[in-house]
PDB file of N, CA and C in Angstrom:
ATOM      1  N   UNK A   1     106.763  67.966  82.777  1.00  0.00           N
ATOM      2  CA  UNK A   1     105.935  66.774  82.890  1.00  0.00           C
ATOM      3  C   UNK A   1     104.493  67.229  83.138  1.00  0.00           C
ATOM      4  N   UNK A   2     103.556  66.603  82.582  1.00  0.00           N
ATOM      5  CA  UNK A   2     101.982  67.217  82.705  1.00  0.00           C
ATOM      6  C   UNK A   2     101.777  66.835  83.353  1.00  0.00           C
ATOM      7  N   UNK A   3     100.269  66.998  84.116  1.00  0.00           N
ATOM      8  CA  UNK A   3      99.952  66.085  85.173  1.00  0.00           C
ATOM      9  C   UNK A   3      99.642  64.967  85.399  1.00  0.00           C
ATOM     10  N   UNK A   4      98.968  64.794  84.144  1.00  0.00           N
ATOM     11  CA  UNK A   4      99.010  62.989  83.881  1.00  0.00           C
ATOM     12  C   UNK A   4      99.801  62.164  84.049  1.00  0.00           C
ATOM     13  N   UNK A   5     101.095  62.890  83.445  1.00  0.00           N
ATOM     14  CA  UNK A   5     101.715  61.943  83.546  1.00  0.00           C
ATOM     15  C   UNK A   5     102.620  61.513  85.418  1.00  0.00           C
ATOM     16  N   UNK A   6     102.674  62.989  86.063  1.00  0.00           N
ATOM     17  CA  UNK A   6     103.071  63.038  87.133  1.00  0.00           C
ATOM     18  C   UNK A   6     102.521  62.423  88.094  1.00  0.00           C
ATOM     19  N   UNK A   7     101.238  62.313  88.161  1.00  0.00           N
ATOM     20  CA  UNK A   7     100.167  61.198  88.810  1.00  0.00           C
ATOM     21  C   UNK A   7     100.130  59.638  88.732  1.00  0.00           C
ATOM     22  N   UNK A   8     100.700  59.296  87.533  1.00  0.00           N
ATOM     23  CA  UNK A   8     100.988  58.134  87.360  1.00  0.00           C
ATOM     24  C   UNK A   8     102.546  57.897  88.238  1.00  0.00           C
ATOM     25  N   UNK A   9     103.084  58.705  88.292  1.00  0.00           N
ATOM     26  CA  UNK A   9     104.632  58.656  89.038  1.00  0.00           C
ATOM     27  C   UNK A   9     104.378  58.486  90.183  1.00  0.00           C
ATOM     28  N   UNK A  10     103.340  59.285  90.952  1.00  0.00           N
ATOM     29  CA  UNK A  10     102.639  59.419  92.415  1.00  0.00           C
ATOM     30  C   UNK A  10     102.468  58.004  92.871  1.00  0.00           C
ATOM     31  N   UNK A  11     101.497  57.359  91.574  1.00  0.00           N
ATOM     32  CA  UNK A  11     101.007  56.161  92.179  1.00  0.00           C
ATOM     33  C   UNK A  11     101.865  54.843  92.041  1.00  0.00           C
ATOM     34  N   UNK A  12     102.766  54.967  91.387  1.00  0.00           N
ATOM     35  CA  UNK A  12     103.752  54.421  91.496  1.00  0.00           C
ATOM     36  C   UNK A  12     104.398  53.707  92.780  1.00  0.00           C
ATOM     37  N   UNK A  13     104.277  54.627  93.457  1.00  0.00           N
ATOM     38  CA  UNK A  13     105.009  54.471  94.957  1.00  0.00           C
ATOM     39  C   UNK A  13     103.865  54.914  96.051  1.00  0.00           C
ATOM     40  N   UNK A  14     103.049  55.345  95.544  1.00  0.00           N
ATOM     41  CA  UNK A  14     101.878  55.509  96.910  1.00  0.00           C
ATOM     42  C   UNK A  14     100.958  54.916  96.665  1.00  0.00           C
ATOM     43  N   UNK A  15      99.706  54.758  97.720  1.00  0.00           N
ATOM     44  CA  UNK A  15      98.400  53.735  97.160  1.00  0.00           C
ATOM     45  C   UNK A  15      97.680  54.851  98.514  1.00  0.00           C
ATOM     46  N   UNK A  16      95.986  54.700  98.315  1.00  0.00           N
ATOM     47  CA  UNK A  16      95.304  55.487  98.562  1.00  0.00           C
ATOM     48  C   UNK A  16      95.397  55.487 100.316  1.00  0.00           C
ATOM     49  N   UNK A  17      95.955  54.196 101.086  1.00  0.00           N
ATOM     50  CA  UNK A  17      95.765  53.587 101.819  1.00  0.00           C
ATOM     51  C   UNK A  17      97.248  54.190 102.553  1.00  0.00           C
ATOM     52  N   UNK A  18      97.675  54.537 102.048  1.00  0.00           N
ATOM     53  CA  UNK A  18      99.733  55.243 102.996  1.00  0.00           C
ATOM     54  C   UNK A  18     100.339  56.662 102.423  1.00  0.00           C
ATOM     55  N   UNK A  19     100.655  57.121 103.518  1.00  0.00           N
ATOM     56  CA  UNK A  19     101.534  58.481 102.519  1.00  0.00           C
ATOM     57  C   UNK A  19     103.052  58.100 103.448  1.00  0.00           C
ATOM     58  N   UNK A  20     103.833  58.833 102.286  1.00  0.00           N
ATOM     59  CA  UNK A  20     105.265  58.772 102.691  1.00  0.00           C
ATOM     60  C   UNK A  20     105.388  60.204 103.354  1.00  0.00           C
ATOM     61  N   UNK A  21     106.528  59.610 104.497  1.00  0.00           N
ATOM     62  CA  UNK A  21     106.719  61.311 105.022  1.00  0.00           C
ATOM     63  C   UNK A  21     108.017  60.944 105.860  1.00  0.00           C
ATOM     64  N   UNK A  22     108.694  61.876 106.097  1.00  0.00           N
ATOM     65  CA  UNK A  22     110.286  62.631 106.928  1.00  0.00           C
ATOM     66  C   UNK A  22     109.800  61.813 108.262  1.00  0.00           C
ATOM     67  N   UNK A  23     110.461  61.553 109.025  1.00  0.00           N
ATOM     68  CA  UNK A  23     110.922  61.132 110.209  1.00  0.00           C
ATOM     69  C   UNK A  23     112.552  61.565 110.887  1.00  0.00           C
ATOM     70  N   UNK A  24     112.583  62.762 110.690  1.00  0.00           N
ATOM     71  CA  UNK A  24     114.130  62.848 110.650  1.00  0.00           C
ATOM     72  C   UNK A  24     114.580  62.863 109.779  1.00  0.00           C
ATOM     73  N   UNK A  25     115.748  62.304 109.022  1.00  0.00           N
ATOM     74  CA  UNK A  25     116.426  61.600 107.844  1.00  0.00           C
ATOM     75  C   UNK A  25     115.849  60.900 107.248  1.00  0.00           C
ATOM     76  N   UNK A  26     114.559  59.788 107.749  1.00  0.00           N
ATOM     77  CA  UNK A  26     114.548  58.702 107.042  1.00  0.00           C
ATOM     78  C   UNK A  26     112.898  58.563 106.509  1.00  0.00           C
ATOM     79  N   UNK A  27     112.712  58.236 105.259  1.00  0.00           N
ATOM     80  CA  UNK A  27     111.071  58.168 104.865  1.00  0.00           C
ATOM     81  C   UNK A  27     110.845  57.265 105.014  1.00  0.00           C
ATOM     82  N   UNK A  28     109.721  57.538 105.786  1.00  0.00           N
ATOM     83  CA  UNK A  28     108.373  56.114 106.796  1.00  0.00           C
ATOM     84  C   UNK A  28     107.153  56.354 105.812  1.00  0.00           C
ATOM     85  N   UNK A  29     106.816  54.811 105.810  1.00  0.00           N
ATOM     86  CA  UNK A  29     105.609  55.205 105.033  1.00  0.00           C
ATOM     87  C   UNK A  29     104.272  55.115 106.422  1.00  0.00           C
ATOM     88  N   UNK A  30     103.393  55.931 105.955  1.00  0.00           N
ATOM     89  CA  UNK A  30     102.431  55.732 107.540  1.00  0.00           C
ATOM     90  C   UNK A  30     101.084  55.623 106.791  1.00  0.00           C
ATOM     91  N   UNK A  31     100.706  54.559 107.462  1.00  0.00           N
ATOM     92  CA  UNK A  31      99.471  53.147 106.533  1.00  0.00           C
ATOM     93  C   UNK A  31      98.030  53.907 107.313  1.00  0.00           C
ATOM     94  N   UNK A  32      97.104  53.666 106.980  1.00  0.00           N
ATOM     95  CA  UNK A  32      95.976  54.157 107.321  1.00  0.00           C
ATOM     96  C   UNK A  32      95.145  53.180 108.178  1.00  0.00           C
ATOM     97  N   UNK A  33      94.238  53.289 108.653  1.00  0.00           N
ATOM     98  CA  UNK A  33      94.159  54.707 109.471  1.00  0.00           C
ATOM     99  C   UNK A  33      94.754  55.429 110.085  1.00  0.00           C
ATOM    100  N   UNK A  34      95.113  56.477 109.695  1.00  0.00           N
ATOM    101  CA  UNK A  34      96.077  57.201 111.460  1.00  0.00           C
ATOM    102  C   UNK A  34      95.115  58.923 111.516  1.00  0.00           C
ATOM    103  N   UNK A  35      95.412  59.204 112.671  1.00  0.00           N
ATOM    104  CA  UNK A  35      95.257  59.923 113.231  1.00  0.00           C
ATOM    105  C   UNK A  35      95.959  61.443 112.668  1.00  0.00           C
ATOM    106  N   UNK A  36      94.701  62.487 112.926  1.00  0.00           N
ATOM    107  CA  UNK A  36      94.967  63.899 112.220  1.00  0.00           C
ATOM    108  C   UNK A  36      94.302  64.540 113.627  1.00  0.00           C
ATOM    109  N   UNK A  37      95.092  66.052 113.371  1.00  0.00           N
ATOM    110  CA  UNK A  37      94.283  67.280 114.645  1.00  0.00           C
ATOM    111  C   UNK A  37      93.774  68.411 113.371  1.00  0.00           C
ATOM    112  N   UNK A  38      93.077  68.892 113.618  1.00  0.00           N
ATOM    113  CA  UNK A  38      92.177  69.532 112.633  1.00  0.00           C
ATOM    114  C   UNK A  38      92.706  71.219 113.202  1.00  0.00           C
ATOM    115  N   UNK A  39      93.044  71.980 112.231  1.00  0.00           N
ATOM    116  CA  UNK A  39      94.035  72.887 112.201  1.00  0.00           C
ATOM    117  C   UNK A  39      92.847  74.248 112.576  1.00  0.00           C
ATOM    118  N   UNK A  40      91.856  73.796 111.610  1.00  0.00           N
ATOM    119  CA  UNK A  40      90.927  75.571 111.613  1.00  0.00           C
ATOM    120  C   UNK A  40      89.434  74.804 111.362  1.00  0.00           C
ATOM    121  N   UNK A  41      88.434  75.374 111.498  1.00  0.00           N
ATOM    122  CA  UNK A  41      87.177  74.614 111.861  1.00  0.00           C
ATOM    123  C   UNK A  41      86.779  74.482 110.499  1.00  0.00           C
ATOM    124  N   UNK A  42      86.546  73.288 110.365  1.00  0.00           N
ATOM    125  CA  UNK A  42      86.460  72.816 109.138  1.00  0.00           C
ATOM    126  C   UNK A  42      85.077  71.196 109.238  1.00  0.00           C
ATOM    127  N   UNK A  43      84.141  71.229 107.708  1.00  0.00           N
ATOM    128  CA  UNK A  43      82.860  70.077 108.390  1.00  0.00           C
ATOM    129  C   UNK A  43      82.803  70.516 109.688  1.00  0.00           C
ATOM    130  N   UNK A  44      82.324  69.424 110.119  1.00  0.00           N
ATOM    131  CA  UNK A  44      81.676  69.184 112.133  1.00  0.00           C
ATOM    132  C   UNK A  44      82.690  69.333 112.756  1.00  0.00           C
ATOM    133  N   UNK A  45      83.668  70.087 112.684  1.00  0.00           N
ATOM    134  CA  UNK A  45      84.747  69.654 113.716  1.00  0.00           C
ATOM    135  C   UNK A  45      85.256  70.960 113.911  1.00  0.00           C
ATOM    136  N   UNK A  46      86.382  71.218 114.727  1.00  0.00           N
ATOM    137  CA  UNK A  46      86.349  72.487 115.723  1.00  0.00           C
ATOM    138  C   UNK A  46      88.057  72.220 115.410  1.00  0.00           C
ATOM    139  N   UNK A  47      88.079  73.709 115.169  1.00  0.00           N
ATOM    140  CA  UNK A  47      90.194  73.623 115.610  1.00  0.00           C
ATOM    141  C   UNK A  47      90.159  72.609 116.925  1.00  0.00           C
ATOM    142  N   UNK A  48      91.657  71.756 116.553  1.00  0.00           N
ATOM    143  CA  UNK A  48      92.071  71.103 117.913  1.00  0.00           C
ATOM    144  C   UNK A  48      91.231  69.607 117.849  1.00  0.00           C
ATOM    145  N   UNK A  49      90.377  68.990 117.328  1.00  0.00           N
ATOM    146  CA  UNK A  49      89.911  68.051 117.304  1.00  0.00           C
ATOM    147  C   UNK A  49      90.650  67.257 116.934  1.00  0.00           C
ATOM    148  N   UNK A  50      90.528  65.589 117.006  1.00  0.00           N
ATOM    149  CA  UNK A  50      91.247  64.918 116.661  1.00  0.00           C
ATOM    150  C   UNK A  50      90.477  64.303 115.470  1.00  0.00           C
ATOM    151  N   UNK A  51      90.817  63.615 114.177  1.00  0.00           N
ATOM    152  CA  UNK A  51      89.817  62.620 113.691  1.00  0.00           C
ATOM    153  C   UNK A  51      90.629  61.762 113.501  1.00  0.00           C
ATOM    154  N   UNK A  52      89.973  60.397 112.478  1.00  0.00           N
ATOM    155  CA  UNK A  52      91.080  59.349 111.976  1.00  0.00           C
ATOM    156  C   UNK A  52      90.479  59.906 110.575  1.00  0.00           C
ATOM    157  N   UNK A  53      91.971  59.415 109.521  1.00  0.00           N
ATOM    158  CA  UNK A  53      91.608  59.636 108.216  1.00  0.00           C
ATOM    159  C   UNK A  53      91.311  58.150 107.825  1.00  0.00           C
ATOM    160  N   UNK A  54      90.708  57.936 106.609  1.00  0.00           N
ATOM    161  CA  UNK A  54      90.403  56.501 106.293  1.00  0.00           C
ATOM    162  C   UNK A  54      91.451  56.432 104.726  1.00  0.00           C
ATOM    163  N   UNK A  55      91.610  57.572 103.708  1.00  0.00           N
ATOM    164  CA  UNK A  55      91.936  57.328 102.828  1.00  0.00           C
ATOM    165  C   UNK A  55      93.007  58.978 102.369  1.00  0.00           C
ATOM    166  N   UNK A  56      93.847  58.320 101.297  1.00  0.00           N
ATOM    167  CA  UNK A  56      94.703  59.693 100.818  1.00  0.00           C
ATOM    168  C   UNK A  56      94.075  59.472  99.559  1.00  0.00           C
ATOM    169  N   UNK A  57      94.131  60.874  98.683  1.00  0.00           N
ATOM    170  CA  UNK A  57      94.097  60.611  97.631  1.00  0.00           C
ATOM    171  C   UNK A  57      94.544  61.812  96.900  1.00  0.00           C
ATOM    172  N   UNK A  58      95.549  61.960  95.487  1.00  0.00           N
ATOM    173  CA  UNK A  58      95.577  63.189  94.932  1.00  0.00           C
ATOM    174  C   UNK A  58      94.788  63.311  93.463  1.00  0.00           C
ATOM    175  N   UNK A  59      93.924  64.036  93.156  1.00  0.00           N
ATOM    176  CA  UNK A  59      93.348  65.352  92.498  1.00  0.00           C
ATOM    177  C   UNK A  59      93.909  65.311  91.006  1.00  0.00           C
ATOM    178  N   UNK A  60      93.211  65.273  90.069  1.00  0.00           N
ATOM    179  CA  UNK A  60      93.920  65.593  88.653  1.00  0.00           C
ATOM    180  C   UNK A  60      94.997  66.494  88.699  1.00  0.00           C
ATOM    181  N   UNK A  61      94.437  67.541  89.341  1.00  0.00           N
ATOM    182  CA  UNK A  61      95.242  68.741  89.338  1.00  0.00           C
ATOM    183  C   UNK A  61      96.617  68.766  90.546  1.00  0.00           C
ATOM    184  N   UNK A  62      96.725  67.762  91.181  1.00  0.00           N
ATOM    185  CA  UNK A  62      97.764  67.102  91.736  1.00  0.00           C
ATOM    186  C   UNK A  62      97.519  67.658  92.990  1.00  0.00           C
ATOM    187  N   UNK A  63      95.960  67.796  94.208  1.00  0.00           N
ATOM    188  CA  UNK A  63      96.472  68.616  95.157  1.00  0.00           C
ATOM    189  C   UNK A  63      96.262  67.055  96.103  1.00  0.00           C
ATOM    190  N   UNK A  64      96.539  66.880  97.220  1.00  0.00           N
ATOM    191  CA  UNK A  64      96.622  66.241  98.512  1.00  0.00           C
ATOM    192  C   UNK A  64      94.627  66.228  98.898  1.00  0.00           C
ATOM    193  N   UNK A  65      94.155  65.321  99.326  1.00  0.00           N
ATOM    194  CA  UNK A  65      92.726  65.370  99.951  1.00  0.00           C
ATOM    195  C   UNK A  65      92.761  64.033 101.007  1.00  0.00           C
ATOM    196  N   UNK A  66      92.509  64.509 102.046  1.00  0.00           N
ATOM    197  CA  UNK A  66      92.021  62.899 102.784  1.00  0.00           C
ATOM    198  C   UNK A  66      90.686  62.921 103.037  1.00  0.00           C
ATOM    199  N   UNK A  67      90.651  62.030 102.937  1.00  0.00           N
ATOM    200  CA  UNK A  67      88.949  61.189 102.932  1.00  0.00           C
ATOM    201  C   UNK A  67      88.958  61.035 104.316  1.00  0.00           C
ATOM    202  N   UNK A  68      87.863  61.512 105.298  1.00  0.00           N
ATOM    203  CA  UNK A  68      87.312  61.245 106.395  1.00  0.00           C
ATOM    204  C   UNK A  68      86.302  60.980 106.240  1.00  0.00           C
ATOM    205  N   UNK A  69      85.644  60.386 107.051  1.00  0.00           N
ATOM    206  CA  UNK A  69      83.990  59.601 107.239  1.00  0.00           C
ATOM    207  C   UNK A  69      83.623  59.831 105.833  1.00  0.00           C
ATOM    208  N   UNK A  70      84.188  59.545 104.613  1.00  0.00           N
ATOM    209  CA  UNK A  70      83.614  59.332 103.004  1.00  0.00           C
ATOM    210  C   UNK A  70      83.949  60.852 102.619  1.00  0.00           C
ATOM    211  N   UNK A  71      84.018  61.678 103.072  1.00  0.00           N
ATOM    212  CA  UNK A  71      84.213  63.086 102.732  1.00  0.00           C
ATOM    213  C   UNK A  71      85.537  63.707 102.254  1.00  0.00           C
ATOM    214  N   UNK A  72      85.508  64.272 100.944  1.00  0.00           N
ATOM    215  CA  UNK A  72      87.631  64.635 101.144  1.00  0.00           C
ATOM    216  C   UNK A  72      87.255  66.302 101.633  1.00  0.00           C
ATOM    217  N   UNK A  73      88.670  66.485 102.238  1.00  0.00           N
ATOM    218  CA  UNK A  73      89.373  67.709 102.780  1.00  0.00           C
ATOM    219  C   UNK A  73      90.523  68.214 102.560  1.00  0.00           C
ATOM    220  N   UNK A  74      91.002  68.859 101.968  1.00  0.00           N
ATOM    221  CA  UNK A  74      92.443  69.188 101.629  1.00  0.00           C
ATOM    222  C   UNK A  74      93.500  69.040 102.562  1.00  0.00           C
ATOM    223  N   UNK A  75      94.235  68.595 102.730  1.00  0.00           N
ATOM    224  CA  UNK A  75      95.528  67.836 103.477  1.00  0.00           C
ATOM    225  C   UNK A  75      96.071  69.340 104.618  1.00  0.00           C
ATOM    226  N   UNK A  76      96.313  70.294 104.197  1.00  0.00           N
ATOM    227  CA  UNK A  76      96.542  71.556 104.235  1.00  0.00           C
ATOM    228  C   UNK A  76      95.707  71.724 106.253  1.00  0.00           C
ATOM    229  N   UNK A  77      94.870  71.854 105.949  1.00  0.00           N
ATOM    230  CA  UNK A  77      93.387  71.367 106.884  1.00  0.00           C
ATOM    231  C   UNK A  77      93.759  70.665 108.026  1.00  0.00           C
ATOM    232  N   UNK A  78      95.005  70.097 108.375  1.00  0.00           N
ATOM    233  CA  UNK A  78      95.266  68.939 109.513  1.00  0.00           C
ATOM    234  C   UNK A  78      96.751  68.876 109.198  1.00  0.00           C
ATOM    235  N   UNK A  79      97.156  68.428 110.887  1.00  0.00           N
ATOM    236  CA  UNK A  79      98.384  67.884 110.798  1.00  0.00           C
ATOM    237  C   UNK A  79      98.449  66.211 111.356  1.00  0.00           C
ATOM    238  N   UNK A  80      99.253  65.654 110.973  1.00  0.00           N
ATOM    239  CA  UNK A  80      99.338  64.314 111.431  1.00  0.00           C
ATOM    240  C   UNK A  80     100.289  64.364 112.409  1.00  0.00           C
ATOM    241  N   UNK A  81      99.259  63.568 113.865  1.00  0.00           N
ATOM    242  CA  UNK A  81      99.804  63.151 114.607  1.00  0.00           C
ATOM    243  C   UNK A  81     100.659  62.156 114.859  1.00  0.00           C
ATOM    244  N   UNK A  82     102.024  62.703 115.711  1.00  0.00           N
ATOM    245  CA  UNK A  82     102.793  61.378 116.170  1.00  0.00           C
ATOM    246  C   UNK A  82     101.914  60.024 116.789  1.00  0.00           C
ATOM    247  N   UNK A  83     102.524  59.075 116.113  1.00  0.00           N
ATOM    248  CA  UNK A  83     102.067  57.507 116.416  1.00  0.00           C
ATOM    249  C   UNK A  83     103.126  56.623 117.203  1.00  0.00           C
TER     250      UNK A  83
END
């Protein structure tokens, strides 16, 4: 499958605004804004920081980016905090 077309599959079931993710057994979708800790110093921010993300979005090339304060960052970059 190319990427075109795999992106269209993506959005299918996701929107810029939620990502799906594990909870155990069961997939939760978790709606935005939520909360990230910033892994390695990355923009203005310091390992260990907290931010909120405002938006998900994936990349022609199919990678993960969240949008903070208008800015994307590769997903990779942060973990999401329990809510």
């Amino acid at each position: 499958m190319d990427n075109e077309r795999m992106l269209e599959e993506i959005r299918r079931y996701t929107d810029p605004y939620s990502i799906l993710g594990m909870a155990g057994r069961r997939l939760i979708r978790i709606r935005c804004p939520f909360r990230v800790r910033v892994l390695v110093d990355v923009g203005p921010w310091q390992t260990g920081d907290i931010v909120s993300l405002e938006r998900i979005m994936v990349t022609r090339d199919l990678k993960m980016v969240y949008i903070i304060n208008g800015r994307g960052y590769h997903f990779y970059l942060f973990r999401i905090l329990p809510f």
